[in-house]
Protein backbone atom coordinates (compact mmCIF):
# COMPACT_ATOMS: atom_id res chain seq x y z
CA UNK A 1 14.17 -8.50 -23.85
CA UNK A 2 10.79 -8.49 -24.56
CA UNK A 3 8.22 -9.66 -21.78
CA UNK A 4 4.37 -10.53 -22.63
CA UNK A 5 3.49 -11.62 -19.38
CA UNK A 6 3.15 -9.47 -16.31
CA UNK A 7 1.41 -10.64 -12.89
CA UNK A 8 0.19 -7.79 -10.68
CA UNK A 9 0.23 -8.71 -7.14
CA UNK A 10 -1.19 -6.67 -4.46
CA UNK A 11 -3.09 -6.15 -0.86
CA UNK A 12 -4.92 -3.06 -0.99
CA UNK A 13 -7.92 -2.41 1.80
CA UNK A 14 -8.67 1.10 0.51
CA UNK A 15 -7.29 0.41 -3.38
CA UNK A 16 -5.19 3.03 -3.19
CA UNK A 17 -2.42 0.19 -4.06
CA UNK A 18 -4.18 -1.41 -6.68
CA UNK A 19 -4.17 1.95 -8.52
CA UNK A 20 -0.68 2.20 -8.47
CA UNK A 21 -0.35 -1.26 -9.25
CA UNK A 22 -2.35 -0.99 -11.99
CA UNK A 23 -0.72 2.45 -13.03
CA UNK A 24 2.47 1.12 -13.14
CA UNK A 25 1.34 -2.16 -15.14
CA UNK A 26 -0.37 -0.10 -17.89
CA UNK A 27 2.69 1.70 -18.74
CA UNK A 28 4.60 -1.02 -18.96
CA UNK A 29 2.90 -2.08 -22.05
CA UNK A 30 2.35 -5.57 -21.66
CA UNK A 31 -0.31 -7.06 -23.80
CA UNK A 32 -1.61 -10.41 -20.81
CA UNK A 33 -1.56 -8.88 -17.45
CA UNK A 34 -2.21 -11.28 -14.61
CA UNK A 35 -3.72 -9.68 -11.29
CA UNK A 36 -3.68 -11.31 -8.02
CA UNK A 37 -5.54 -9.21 -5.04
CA UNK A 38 -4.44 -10.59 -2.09
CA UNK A 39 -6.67 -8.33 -0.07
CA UNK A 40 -9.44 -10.54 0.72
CA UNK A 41 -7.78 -14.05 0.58
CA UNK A 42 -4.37 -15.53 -0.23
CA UNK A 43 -3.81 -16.96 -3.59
CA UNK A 44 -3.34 -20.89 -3.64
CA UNK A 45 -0.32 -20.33 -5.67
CA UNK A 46 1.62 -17.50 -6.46
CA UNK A 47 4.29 -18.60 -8.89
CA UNK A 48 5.67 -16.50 -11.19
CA UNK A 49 7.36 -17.79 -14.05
CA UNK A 50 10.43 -16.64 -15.85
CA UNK A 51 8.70 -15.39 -18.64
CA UNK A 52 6.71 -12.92 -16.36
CA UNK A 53 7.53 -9.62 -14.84
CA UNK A 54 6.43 -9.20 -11.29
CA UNK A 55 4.75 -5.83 -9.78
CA UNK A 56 4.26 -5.85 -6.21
CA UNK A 57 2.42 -3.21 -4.60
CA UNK A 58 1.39 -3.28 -1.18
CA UNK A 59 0.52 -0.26 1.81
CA UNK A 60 2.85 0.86 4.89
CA UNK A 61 1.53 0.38 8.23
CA UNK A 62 3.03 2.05 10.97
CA UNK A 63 6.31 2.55 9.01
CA UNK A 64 6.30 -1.16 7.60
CA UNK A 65 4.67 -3.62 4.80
CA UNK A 66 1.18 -4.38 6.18
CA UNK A 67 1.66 -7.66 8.36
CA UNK A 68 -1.58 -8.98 6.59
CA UNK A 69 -0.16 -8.81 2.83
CA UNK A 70 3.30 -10.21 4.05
CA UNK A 71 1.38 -13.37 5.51
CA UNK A 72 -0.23 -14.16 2.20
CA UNK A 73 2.60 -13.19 0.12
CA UNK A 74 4.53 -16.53 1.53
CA UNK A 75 3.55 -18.56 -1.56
CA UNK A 76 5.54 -16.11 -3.80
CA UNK A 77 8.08 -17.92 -5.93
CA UNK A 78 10.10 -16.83 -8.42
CA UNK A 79 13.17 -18.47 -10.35
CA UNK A 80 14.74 -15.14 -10.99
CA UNK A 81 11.99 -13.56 -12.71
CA UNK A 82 12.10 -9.53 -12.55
CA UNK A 83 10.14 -7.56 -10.17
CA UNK A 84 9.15 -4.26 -9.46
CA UNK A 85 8.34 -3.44 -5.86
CA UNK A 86 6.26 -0.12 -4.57
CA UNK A 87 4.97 0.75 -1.23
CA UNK A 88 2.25 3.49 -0.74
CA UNK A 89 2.05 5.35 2.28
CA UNK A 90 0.19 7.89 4.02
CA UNK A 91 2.45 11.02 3.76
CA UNK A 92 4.10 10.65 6.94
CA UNK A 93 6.58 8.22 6.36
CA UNK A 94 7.07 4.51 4.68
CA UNK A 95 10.37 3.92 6.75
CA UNK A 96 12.19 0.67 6.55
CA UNK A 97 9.15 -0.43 4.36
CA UNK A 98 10.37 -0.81 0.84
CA UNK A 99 13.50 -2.58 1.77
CA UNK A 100 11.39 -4.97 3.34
CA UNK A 101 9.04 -5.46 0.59
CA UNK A 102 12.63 -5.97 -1.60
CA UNK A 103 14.28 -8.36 0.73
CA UNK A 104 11.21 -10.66 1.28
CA UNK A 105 10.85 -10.72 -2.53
CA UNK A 106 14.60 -11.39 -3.24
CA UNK A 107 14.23 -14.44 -1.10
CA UNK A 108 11.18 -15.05 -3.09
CA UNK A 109 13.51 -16.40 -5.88
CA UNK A 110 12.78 -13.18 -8.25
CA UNK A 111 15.13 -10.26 -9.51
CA UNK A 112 14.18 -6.65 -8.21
CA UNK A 113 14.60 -4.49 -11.06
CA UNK A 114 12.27 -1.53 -10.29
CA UNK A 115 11.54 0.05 -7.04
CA UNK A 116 9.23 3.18 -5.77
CA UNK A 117 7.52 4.76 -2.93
CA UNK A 118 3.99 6.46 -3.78
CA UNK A 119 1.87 8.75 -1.50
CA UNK A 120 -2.02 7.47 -1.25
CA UNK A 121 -4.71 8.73 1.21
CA UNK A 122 -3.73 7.61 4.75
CA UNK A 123 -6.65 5.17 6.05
CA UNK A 124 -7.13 8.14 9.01
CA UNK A 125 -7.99 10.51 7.10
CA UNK A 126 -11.25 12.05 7.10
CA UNK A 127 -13.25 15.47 5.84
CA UNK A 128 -12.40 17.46 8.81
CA UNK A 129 -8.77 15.83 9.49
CA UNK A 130 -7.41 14.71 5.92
CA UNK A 131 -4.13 13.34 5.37
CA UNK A 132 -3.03 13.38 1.44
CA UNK A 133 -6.54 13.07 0.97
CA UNK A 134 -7.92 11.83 -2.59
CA UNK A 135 -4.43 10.59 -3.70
CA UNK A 136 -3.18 9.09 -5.22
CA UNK A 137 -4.84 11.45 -7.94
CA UNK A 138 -4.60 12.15 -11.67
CA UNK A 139 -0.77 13.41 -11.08
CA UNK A 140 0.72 10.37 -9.06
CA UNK A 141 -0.94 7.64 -11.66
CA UNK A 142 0.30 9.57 -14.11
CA UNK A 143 3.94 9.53 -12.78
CA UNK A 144 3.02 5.89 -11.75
CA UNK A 145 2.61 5.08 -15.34
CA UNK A 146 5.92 7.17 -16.66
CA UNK A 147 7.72 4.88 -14.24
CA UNK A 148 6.20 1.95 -15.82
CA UNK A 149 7.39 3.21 -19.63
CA UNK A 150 10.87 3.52 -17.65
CA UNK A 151 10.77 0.10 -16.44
CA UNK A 152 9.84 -1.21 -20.49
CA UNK A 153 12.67 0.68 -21.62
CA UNK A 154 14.92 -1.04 -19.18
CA UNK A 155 13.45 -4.37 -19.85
CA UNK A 156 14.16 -3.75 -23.84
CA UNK A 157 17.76 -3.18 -23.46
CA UNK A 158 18.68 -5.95 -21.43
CA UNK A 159 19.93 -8.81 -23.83
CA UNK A 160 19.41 -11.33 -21.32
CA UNK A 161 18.10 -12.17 -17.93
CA UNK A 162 21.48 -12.13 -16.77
CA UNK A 163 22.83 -8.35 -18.20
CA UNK A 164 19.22 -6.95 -16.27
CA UNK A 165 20.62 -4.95 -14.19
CA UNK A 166 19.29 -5.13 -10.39
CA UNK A 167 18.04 -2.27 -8.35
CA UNK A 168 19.43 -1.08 -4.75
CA UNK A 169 16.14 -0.40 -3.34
CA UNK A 170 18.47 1.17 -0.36
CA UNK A 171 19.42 3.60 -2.72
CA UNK A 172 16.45 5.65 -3.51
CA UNK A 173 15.62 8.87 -2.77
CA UNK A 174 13.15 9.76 0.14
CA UNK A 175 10.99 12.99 -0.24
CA UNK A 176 11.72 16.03 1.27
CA UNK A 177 9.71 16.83 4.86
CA UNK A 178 9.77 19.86 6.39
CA UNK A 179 11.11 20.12 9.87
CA UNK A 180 9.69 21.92 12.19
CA UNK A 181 6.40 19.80 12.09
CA UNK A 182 8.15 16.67 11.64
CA UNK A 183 9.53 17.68 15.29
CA UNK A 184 6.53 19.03 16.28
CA UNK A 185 4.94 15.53 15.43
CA UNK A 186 7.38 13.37 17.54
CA UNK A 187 6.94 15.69 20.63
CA UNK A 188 3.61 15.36 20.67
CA UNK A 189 3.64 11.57 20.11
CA UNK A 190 6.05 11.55 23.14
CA UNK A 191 3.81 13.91 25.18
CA UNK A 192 0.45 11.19 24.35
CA UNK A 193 2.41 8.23 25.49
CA UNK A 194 3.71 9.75 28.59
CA UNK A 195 -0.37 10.87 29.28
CA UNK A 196 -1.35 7.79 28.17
CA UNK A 197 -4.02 8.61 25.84
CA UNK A 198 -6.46 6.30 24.83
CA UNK A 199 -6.56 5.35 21.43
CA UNK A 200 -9.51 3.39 19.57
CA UNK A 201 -8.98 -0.33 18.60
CA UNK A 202 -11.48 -0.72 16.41
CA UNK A 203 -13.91 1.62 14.04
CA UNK A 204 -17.08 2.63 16.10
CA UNK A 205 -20.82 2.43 14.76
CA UNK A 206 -23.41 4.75 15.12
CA UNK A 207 -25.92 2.32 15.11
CA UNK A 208 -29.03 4.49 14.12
CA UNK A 209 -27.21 5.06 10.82
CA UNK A 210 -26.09 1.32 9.56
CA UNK A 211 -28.58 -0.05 7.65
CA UNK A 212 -26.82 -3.72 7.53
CA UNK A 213 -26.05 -3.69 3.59
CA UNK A 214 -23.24 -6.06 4.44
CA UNK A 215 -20.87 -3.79 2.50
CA UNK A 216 -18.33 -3.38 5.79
CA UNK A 217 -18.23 -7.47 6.12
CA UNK A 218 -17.24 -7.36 2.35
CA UNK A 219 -14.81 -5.20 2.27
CA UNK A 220 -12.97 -6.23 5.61
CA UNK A 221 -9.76 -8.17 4.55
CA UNK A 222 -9.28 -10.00 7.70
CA UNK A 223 -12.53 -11.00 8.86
CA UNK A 224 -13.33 -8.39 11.62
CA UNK A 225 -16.74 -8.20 10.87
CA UNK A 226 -19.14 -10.26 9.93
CA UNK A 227 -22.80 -10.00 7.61
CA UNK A 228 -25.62 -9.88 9.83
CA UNK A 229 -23.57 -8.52 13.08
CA UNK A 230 -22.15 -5.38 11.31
CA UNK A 231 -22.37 -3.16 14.30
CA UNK A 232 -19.69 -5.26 16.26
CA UNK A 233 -15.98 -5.34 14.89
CA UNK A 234 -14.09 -8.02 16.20
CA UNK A 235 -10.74 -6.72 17.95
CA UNK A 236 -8.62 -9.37 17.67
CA UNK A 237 -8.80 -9.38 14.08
CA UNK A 238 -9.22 -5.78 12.85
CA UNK A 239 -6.28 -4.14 11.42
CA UNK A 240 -7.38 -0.68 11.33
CA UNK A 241 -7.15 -0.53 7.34
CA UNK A 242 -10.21 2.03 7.77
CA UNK A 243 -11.83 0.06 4.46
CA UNK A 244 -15.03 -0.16 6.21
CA UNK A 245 -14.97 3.28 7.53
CA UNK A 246 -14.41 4.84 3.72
CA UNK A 247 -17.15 2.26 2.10
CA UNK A 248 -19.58 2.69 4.27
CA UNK A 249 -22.52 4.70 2.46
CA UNK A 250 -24.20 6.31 5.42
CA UNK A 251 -21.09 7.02 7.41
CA UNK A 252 -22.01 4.56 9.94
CA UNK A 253 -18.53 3.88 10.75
CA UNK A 254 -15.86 6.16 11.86
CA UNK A 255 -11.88 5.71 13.27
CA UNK A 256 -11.72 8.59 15.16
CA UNK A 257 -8.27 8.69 16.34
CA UNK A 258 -5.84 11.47 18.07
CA UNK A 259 -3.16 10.13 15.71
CA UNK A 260 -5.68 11.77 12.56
CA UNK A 261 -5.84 15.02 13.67
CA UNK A 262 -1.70 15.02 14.64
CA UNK A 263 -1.32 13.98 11.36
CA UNK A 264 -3.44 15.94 9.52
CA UNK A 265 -1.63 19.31 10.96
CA UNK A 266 1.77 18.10 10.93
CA UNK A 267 1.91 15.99 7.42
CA UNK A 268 -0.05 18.54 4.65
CA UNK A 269 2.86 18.88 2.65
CA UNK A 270 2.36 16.94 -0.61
CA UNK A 271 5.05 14.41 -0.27
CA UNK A 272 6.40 13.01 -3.98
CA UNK A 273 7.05 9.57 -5.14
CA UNK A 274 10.31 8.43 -5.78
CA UNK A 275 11.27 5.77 -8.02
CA UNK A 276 14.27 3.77 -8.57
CA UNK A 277 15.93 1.65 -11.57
């Protein structure tokens, strides 16, 4: 079968999912791409016809999909239109996050036919503590993009909706991890709950620094922070996505966090994707 139409559907703070979104689309080859970013606002509709292929790409938090981009991913309907899922993480680990992504869209009404987990630049990560920092770079878009040609290929043989084959998103293969600091990790989590360390709720602001170009308010996808009052972040609505820490252009803002430096010295091995069909 040959598709023409492909909708691109994502929720990406820091665009590292949009990349790979995007990535993956462009090898695919299809002529009208449709993209919906679901980052900033959900989409009146998001119905995706049978004629379309379906990429859904969309960051872990915390070892699941981001709360945020499952809320405005209710609309999603699909009469058994194929889809290709990814979630990108932060080199740690994405968990129970891709079967989620593949069961919610299942129950969406559309086909999974393509699944993968991709590494991007955890939203903690800064110059003196990074975590995969910079990625996903030249070398994951290109695989990105291979998996897309993959998915085509698949799409061409199928002689009908029907002989499309699904994919067992259960099935895929998870990166190797090293484990002594994968230990070393979990007893120091342990050890900072038992000490009850406080952790930051929201970015912080050096105030002498923000020059109130709005940029933070733009980029927030929930709200936190508003144009005008960009010093204050509003707790109840922040999800510590980090976008207005890594737009800011005086480094006004920073997420300074226990949890970066822990995960800066216990995750540097370059985790790789994995990809199913």
């Amino acid at each position: 079968m040959e598709y023409q139409n492909a909708c691109l559907i994502t929720f990406s703070p820091t665009r590292t999912s949009y990349k790979i979104g995007e990535a993956i689309t462009r090898g695919m080859g299809i002529p009208s791409v449709r993209t919906i970013d679901l980052t900033l606002q959900q989409s009146p509709s998001l119905e995706v016809g049978e004629d379309t292929v379906a990429v859904i790409v969309v960051p872990v938090y915390g070892g699941h999909v981001a709360p945020l981009a499952m809320e405005r991913m209710q609309a999603l309907r699909g009469k058994g239109a194929p889809a290709v899922v990814a979630v990108v993480y932060g080199n740690r680990a994405y968990e129970k996050a891709l079967s989620e992504l593949g069961a919610f869209v299942s129950g969406c009404g559309l086909k999974v036919v393509a699944a993968g987990t991709f590494v991007g630049e955890h939203s903690y990560s800064t110059a003196s503590h990074p975590i995969a920092a910079g990625r996903p770079d030249a070398e994951d878009l290109k695989e990105a993009e291979a998996f897309g040609v993959r998915i085509a290929g698949k799409l061409r043989s199928a002689y009908s909706p029907e002989t499309l084959s699904g994919a067992d998103v259960d099935r895929i293969g998870r990166p190797s991890q090293p484990l002594v600091p994968l230990l070393r990790f979990l007893f120091k989590v342990l050890r900072m709950r038992r000490r009850k360390t406080p952790m930051p709720l929201v970015p912080s602001v050096d105030e002498s620094l923000c020059t109130h170009c709005g940029l933070c308010a733009a980029r927030c996808p929930h709200g936190a922070i508003r144009k005008g009052d960009e010093c204050h972040t509003d707790r109840s609505l922040c999800i510590r996505c980090c976008a207005c820490v890594k737009v800011c252009p005086h480094h006004a803002r920073t997420f300074d966090t226990p949890f970066g430096a822990l995960l800066s010295s216990c995750f540097s091995y370059r985790k790789a994707n994995c990809t199913i069909l």
